[in-house]
C-alpha atoms as a PDB file:
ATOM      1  CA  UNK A   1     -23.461  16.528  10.959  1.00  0.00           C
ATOM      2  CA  UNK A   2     -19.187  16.937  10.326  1.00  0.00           C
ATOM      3  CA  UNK A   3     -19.770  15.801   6.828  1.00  0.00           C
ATOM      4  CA  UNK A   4     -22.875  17.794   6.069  1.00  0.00           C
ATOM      5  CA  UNK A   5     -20.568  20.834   7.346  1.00  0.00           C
ATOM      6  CA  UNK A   6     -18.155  19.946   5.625  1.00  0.00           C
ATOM      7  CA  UNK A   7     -19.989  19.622   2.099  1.00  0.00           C
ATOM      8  CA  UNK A   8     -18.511  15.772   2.041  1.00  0.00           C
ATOM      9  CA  UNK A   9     -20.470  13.338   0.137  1.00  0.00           C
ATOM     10  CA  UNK A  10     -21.876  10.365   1.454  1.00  0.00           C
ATOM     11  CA  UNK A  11     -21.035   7.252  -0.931  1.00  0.00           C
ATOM     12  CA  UNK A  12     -23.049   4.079   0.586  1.00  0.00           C
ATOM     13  CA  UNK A  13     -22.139   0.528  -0.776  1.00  0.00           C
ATOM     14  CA  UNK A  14     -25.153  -1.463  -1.693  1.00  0.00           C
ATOM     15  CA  UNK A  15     -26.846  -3.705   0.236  1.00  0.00           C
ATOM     16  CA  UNK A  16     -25.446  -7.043   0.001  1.00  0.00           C
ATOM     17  CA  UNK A  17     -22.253  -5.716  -1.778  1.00  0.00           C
ATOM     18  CA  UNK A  18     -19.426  -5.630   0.808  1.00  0.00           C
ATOM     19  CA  UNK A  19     -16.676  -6.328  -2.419  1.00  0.00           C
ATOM     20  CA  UNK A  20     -17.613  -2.627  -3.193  1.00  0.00           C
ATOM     21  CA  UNK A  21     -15.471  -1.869   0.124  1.00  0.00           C
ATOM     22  CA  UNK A  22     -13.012  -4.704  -0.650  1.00  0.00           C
ATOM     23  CA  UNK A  23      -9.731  -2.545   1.232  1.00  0.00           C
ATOM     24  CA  UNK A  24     -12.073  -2.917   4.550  1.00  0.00           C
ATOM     25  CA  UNK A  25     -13.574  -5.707   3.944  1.00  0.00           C
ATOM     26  CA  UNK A  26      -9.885  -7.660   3.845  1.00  0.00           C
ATOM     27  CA  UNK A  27      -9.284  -5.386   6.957  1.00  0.00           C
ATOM     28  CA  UNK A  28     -12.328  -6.905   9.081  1.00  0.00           C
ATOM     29  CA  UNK A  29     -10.923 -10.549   7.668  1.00  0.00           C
ATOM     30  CA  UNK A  30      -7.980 -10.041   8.872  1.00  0.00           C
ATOM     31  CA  UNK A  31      -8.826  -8.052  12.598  1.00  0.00           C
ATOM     32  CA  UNK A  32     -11.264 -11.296  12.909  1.00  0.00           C
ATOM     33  CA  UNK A  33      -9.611 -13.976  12.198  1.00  0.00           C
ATOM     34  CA  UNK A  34      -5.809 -13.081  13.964  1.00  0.00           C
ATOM     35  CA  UNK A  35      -7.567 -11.387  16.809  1.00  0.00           C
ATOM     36  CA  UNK A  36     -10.999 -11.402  17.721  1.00  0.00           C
ATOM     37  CA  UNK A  37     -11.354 -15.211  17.440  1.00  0.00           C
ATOM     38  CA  UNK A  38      -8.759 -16.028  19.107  1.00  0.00           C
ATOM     39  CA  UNK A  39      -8.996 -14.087  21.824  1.00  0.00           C
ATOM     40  CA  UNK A  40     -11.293 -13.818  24.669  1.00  0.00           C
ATOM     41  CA  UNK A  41     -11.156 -10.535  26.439  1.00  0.00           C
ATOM     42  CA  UNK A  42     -11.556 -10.484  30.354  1.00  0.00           C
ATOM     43  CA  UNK A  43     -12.685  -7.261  30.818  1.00  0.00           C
ATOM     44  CA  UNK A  44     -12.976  -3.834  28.700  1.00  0.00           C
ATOM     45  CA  UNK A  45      -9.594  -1.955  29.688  1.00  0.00           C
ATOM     46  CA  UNK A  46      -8.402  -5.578  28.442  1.00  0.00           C
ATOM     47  CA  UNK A  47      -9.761  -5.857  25.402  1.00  0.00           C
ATOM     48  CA  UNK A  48      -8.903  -2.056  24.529  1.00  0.00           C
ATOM     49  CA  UNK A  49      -4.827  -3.386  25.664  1.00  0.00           C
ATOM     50  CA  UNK A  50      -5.047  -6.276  23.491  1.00  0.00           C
ATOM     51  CA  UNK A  51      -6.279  -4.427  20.173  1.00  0.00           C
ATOM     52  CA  UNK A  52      -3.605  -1.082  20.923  1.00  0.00           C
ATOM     53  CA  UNK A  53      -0.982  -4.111  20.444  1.00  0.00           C
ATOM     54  CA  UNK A  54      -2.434  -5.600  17.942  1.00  0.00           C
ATOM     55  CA  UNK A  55      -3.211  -1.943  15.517  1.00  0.00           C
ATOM     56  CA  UNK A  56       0.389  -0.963  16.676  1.00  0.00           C
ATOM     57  CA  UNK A  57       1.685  -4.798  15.249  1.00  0.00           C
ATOM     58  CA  UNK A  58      -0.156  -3.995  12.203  1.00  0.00           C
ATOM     59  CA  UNK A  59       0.275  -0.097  11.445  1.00  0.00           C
ATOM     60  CA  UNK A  60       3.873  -0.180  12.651  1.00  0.00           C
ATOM     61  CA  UNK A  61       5.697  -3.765  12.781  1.00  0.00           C
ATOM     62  CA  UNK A  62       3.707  -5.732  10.149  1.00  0.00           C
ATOM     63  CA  UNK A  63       4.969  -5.476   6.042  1.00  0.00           C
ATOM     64  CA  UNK A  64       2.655  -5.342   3.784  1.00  0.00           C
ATOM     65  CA  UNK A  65       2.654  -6.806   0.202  1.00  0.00           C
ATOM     66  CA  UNK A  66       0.538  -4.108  -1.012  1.00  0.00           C
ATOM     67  CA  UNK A  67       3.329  -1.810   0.013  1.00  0.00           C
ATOM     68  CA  UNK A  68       6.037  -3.641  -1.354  1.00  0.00           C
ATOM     69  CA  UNK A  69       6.584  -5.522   1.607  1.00  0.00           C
ATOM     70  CA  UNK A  70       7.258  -2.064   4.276  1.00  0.00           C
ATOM     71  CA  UNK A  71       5.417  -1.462   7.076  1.00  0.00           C
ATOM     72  CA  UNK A  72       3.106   1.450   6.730  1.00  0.00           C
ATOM     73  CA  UNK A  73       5.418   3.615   8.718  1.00  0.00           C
ATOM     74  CA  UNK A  74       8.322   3.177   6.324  1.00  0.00           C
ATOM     75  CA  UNK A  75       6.095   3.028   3.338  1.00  0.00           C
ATOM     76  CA  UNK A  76       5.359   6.911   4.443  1.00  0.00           C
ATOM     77  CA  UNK A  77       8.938   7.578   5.118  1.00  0.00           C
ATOM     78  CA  UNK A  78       9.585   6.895   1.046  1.00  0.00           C
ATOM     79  CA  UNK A  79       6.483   9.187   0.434  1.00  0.00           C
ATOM     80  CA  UNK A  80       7.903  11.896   2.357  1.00  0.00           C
ATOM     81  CA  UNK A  81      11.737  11.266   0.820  1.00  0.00           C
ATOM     82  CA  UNK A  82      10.143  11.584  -2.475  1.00  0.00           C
ATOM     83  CA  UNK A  83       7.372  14.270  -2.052  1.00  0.00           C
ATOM     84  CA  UNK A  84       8.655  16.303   0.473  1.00  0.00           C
ATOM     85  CA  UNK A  85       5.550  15.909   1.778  1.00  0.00           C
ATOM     86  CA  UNK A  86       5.312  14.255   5.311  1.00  0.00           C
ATOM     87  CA  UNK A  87       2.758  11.336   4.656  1.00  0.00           C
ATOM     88  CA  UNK A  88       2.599  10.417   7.924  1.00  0.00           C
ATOM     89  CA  UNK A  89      -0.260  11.382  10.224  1.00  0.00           C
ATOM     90  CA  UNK A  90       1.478  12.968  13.603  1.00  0.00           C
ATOM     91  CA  UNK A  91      -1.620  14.426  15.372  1.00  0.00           C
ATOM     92  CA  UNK A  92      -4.018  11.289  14.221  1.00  0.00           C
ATOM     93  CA  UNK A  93      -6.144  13.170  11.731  1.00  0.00           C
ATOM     94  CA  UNK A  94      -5.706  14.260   7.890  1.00  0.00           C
ATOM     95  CA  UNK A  95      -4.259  17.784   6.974  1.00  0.00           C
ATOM     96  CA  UNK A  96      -6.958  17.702   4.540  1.00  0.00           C
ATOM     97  CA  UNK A  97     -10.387  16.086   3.514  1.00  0.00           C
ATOM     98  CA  UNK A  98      -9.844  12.861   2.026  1.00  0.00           C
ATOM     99  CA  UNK A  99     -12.990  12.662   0.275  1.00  0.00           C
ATOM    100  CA  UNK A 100     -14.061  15.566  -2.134  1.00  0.00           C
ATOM    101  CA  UNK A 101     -17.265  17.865  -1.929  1.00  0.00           C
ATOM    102  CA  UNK A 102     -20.800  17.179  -2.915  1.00  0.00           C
ATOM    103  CA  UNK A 103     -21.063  17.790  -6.382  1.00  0.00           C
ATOM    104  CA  UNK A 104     -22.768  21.092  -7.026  1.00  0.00           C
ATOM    105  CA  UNK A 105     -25.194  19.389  -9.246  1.00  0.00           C
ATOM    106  CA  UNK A 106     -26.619  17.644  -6.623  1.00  0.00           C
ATOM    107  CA  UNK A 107     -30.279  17.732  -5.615  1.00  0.00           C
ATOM    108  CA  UNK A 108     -30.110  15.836  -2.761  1.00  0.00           C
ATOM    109  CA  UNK A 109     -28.320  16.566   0.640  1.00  0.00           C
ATOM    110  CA  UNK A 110     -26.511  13.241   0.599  1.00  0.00           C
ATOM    111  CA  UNK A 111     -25.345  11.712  -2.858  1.00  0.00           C
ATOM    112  CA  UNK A 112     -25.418   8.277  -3.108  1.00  0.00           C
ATOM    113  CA  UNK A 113     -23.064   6.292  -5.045  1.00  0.00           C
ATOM    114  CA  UNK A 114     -23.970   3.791  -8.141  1.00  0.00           C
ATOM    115  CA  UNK A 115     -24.300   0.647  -7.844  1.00  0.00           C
ATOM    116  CA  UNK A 116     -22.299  -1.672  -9.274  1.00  0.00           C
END
């Protein structure tokens, strides 16, 4: 409903395709294989403990390589030194749509992507 609102178009990756989502993909890897296999969660306010700690290691603590070896927080720092524009999110949501609108063109109310 937000995104048919919001005139944002829906992009689906093809079935049997999960490289076309590679960013998320290496995500779910990585949440897997440091966290949910290892660990076996004793109750639900548990397992919601354990993965706070473990998205605060990552978003906060944790360099990445794809960021030059920062941690996202400092990574947005240098955006915000450089842009003047405060790349960090403060209230948990964007400022603005990350995806753009349905293409006018479109006959259809969602617009799939191609395949490939």
């Amino acid at each position: 409903t937000w995104a048919d609102e919001t005139c944002i178009g829906w992009h689906y990756i093809a079935p049997g395709k999960p490289q076309q989502n590679g960013f998320i993909e290496s995500f779910n890897g990585r949440l897997r294989d440091e966290l949910l296999n290892e660990t076996l969660f004793r109750s639900l306010p548990h397992a919601r403990a354990v993965l706070e700690a473990w998205r605060r290691d990552y978003n906060e603590e944790r360099p990445h390589s794809k960021l030059g070896w920062m941690t996202p927080r400092d990574f947005a720092r240098t955006i915000m030194d450089t842009t003047g524009r405060n790349a960090a999110l403060t209230n948990g949501s964007a400022l603005r749509p990350l995806a753009t609108a349905i293409d006018d063109g479109s006959d259809h109310d969602r617009t799939l992507a191609p395949a490939g």
